[in-house]
Structure formats: C-alpha cells, structure tokens
PDB file of N, CA and C in Angstrom:
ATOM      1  N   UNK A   1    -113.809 175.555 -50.451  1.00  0.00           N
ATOM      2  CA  UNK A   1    -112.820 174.709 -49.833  1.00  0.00           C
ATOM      3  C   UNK A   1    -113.165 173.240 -50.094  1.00  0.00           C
ATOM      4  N   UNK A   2    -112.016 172.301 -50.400  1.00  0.00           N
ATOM      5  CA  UNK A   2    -112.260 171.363 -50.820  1.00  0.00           C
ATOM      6  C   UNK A   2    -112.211 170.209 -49.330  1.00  0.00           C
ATOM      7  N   UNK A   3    -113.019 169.156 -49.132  1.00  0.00           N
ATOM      8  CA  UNK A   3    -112.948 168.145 -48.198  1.00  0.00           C
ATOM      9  C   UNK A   3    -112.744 166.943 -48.785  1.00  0.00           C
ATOM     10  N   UNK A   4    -111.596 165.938 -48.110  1.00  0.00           N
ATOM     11  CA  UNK A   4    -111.625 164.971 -48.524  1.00  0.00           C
ATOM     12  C   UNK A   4    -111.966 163.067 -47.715  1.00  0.00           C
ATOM     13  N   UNK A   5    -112.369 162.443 -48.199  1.00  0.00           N
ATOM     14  CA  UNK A   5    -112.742 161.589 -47.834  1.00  0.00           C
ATOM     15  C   UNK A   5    -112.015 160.391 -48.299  1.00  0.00           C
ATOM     16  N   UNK A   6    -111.510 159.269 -47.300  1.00  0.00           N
ATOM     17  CA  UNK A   6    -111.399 157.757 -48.066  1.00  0.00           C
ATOM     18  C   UNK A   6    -112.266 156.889 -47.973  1.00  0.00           C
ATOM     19  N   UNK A   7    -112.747 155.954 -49.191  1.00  0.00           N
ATOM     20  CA  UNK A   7    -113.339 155.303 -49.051  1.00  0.00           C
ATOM     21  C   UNK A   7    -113.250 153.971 -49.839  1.00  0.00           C
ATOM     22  N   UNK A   8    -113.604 152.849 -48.931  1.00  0.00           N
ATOM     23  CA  UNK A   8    -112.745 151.745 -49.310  1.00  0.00           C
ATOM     24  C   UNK A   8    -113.634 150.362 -48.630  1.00  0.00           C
ATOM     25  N   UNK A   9    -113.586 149.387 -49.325  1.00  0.00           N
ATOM     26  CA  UNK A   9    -114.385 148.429 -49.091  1.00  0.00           C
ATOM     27  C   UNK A   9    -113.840 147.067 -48.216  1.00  0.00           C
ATOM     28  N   UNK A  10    -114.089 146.559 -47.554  1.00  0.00           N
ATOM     29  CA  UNK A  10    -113.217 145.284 -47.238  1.00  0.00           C
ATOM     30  C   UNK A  10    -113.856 144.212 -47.194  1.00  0.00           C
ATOM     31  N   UNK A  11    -113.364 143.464 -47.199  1.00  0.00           N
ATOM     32  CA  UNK A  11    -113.486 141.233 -47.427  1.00  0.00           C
ATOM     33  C   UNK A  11    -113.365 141.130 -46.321  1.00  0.00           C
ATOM     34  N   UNK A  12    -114.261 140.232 -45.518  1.00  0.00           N
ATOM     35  CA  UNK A  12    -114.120 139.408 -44.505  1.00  0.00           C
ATOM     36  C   UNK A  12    -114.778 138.115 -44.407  1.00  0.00           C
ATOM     37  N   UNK A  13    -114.022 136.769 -44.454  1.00  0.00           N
ATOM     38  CA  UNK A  13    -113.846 135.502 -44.863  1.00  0.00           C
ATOM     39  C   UNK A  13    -113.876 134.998 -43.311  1.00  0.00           C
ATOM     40  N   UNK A  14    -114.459 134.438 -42.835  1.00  0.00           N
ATOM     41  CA  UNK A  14    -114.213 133.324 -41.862  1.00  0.00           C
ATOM     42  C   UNK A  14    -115.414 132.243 -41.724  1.00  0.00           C
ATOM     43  N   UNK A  15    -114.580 131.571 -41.357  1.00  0.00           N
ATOM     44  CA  UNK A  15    -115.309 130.053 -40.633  1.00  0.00           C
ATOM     45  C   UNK A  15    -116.976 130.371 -39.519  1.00  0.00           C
ATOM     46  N   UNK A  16    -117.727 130.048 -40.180  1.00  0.00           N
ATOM     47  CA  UNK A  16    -118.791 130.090 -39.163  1.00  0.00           C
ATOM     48  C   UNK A  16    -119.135 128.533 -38.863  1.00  0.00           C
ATOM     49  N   UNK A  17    -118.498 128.894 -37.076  1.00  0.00           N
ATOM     50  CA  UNK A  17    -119.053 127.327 -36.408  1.00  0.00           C
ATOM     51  C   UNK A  17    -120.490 126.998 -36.774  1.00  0.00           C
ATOM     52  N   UNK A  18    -121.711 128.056 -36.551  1.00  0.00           N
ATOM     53  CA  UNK A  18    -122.660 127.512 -36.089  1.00  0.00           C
ATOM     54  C   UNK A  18    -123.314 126.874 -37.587  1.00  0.00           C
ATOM     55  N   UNK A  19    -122.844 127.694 -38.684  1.00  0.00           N
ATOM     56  CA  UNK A  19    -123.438 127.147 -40.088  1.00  0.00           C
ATOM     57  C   UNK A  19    -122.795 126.115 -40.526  1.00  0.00           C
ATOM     58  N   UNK A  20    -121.767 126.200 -40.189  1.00  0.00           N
ATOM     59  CA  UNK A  20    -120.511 124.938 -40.593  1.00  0.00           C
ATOM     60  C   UNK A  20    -120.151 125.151 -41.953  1.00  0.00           C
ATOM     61  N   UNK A  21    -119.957 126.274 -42.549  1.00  0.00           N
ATOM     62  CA  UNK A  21    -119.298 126.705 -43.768  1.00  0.00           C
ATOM     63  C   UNK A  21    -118.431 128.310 -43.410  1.00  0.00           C
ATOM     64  N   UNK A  22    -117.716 128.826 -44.355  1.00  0.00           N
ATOM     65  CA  UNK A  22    -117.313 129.972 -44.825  1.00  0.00           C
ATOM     66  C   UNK A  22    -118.115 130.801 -45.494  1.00  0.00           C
ATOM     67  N   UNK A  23    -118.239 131.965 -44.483  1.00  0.00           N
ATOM     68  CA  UNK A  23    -118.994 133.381 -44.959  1.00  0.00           C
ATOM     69  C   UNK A  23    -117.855 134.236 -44.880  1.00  0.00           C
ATOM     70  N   UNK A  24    -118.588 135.214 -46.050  1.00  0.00           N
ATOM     71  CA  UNK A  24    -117.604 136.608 -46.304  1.00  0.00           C
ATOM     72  C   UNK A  24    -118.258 137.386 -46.167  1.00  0.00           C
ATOM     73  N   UNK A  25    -118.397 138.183 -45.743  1.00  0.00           N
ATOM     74  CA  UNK A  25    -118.520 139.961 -45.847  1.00  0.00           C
ATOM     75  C   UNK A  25    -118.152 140.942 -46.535  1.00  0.00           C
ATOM     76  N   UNK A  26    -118.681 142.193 -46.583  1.00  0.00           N
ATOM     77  CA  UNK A  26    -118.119 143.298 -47.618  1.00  0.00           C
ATOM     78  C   UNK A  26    -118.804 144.132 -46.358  1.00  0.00           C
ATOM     79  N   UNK A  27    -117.633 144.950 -46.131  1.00  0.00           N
ATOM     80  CA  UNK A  27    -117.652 146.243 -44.982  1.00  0.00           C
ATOM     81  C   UNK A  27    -117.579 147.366 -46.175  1.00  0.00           C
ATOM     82  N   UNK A  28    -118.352 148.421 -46.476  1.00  0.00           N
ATOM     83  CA  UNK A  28    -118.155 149.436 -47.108  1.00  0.00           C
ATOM     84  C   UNK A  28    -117.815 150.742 -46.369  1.00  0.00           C
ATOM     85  N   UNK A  29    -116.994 151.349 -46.425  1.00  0.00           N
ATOM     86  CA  UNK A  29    -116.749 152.369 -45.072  1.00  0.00           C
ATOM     87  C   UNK A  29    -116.465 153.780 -46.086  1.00  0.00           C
ATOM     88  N   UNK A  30    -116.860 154.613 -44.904  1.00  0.00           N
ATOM     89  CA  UNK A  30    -116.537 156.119 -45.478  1.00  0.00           C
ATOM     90  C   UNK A  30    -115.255 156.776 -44.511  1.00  0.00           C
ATOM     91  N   UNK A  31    -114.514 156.855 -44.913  1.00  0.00           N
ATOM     92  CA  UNK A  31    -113.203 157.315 -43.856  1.00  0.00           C
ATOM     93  C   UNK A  31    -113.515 156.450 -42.672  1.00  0.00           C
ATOM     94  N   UNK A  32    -113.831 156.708 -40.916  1.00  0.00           N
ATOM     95  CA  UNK A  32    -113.668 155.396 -40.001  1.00  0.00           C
ATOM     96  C   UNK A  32    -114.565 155.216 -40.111  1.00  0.00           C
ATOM     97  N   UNK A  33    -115.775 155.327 -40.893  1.00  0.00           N
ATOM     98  CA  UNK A  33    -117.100 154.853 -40.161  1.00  0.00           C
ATOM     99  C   UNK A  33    -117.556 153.628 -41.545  1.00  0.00           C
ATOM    100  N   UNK A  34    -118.014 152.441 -40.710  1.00  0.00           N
ATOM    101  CA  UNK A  34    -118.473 151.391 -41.989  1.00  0.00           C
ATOM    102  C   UNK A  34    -120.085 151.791 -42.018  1.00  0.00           C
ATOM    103  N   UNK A  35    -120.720 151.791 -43.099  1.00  0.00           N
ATOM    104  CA  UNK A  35    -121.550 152.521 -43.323  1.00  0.00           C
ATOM    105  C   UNK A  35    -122.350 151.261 -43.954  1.00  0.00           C
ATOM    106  N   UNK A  36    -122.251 150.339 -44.446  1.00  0.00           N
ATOM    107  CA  UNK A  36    -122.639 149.332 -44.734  1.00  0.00           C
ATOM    108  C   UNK A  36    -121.609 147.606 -44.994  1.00  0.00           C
ATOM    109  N   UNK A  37    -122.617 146.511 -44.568  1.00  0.00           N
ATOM    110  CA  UNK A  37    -122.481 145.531 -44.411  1.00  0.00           C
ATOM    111  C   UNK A  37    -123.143 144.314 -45.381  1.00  0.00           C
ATOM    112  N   UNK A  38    -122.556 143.849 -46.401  1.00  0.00           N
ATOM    113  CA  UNK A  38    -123.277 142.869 -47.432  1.00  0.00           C
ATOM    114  C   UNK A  38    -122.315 141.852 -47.979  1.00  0.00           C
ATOM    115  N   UNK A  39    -123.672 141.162 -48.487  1.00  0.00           N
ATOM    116  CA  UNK A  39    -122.782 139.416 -48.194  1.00  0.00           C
ATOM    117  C   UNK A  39    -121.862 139.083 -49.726  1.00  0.00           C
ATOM    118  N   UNK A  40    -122.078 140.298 -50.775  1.00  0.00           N
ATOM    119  CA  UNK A  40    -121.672 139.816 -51.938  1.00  0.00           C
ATOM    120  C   UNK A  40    -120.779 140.842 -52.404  1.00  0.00           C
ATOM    121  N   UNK A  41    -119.449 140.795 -53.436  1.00  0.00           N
ATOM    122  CA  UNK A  41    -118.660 141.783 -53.754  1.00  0.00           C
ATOM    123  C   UNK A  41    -119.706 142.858 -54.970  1.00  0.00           C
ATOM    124  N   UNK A  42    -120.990 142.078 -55.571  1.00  0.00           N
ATOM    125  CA  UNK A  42    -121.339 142.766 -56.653  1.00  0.00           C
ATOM    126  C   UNK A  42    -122.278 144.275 -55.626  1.00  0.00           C
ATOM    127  N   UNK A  43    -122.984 143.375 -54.559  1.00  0.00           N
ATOM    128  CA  UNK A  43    -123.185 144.426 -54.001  1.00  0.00           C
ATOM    129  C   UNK A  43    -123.098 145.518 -52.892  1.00  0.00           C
ATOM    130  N   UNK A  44    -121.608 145.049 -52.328  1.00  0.00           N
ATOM    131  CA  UNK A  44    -120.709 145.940 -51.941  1.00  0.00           C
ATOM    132  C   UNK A  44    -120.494 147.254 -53.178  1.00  0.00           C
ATOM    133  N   UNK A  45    -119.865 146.888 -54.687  1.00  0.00           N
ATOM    134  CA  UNK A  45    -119.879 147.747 -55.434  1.00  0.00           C
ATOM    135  C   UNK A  45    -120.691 148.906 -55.524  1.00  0.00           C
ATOM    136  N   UNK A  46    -121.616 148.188 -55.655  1.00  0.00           N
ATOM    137  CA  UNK A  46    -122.699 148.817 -55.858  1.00  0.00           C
ATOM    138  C   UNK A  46    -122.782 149.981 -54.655  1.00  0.00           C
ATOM    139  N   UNK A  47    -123.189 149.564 -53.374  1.00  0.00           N
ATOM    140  CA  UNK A  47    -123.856 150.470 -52.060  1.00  0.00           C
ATOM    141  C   UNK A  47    -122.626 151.284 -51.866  1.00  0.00           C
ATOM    142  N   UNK A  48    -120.935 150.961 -52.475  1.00  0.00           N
ATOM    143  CA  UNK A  48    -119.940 152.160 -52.568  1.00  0.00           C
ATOM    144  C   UNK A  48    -120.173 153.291 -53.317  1.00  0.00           C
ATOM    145  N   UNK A  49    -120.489 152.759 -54.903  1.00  0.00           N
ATOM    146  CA  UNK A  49    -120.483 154.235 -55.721  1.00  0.00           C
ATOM    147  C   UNK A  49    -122.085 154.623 -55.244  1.00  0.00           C
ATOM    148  N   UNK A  50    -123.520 154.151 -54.789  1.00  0.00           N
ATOM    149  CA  UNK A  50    -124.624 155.140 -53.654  1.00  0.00           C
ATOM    150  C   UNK A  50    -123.804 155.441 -52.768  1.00  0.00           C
ATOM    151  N   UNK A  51    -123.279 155.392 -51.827  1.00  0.00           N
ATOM    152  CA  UNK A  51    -122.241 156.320 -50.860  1.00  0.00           C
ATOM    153  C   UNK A  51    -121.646 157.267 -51.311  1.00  0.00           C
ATOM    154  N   UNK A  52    -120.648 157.193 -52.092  1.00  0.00           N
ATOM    155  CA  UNK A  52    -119.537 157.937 -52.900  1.00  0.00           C
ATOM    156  C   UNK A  52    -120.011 159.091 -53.066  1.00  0.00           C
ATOM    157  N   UNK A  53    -120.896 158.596 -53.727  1.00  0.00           N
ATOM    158  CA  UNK A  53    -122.284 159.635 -54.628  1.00  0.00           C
ATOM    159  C   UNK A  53    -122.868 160.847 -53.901  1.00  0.00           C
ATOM    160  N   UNK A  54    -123.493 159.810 -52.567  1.00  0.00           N
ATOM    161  CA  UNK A  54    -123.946 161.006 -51.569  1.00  0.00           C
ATOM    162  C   UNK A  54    -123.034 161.615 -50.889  1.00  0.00           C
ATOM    163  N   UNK A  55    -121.892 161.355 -50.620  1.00  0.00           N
ATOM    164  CA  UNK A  55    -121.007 162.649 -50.010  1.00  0.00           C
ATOM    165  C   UNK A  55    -120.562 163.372 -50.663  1.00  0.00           C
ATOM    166  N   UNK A  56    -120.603 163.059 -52.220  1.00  0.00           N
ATOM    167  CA  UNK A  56    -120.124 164.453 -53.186  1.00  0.00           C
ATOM    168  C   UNK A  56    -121.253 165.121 -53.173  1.00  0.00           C
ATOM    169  N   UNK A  57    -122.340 164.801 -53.525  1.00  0.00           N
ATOM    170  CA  UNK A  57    -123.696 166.020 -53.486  1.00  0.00           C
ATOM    171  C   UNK A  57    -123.957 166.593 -52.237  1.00  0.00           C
ATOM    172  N   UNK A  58    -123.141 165.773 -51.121  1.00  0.00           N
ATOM    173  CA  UNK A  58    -123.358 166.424 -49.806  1.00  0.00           C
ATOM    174  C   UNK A  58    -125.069 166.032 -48.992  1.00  0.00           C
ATOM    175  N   UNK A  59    -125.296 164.897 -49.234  1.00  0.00           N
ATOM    176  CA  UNK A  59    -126.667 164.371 -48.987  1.00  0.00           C
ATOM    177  C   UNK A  59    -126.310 163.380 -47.906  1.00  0.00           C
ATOM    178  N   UNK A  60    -125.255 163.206 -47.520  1.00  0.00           N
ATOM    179  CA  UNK A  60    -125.086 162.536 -46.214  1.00  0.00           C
ATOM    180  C   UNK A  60    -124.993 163.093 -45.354  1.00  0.00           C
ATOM    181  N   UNK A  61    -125.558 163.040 -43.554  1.00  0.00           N
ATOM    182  CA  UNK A  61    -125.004 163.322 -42.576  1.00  0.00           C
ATOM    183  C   UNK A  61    -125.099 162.018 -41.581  1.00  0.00           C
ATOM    184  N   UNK A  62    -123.754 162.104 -40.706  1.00  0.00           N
ATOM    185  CA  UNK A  62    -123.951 161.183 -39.687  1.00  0.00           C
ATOM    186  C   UNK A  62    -124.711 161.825 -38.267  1.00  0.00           C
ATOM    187  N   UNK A  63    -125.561 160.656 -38.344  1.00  0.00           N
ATOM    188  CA  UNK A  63    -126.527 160.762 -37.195  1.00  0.00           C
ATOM    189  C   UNK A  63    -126.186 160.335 -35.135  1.00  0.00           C
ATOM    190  N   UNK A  64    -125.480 159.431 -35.784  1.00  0.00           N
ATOM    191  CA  UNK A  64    -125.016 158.702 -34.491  1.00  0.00           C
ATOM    192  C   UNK A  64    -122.909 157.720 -34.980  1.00  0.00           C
ATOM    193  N   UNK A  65    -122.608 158.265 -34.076  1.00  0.00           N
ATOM    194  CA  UNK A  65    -120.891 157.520 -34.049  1.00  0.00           C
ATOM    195  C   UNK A  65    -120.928 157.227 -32.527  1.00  0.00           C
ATOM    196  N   UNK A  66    -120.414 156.222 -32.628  1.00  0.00           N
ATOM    197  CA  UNK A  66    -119.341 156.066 -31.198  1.00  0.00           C
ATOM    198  C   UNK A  66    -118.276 154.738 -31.623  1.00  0.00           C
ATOM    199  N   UNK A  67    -117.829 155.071 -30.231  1.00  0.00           N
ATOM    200  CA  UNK A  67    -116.406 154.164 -30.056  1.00  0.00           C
ATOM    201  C   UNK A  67    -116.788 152.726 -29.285  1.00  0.00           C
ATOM    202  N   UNK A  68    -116.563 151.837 -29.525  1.00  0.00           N
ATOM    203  CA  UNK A  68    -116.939 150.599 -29.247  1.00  0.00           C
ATOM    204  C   UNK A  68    -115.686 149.557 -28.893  1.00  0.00           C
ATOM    205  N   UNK A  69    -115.229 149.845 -27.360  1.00  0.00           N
ATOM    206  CA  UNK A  69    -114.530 148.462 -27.002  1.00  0.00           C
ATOM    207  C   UNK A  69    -114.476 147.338 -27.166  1.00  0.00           C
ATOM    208  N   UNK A  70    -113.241 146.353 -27.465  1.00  0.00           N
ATOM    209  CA  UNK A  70    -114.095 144.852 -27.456  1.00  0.00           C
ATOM    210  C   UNK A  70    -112.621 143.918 -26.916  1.00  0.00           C
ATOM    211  N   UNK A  71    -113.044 143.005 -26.736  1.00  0.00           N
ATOM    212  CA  UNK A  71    -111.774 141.713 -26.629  1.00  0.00           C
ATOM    213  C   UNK A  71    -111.506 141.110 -28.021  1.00  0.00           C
ATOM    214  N   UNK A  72    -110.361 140.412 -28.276  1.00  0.00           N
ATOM    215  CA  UNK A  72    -110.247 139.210 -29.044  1.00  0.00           C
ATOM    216  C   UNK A  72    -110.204 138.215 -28.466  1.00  0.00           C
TER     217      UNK A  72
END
C-alpha cells in the first residue's frame, strides 16, 4: 500500500526590531509538521531532499507532536 506525503518549504521575511534589519527563514515541513528551520534557501534545499529521502526509506519516525495555541 502506497502512503503519501506533502512536502514543501516556506520563506519567511520580516523586520527584526531588535537587529534592526530583515531576516528570512526557510520552514521545511513534512505534511503539518515543520521539521526544520534555516536561515538560507541553499540550505533549506538541501535538509528537504535529507527529509524526502528519509520518509521514502521509511527512516523517519515522529517522536513528539502537539498543537500549540498562540495570539497575533
């Protein structure tokens, strides 16, 4: 039986008061869960296809999830 997964990277750009410049992010996520966090697109790439990788050989398991409230 076949399982499927999305997986997909995202940009996040904002204003940091305390540095007084613009930082971005790269969220790498496996379906809801972001699985990693890095400051550059080369190595976002990168820590996607090591992810990718390990859920096709089946070498991942999640250890800990939860749901996390918040304000804006």
């Amino acid at each position: 039986m076949k399982s499927y997964m999305k997986f997909k990277i995202e940009k996040e750009t904002k204003w940091d008061v305390n540095k007084m410049y613009i930082v971005t992010n790269y969220f790498v996520w496996a379906g809801s869960q972001c699985l990693a966090l890095v400051n550059t697109e080369e190595d976002a790439l990168e820590v996607y296809d090591k992810i990718k990788a390990s859920y096709i050989k089946g070498e991942t398991v999640v250890i800990k999830e939860e749901d996390v409230e918040f304000d804006f």
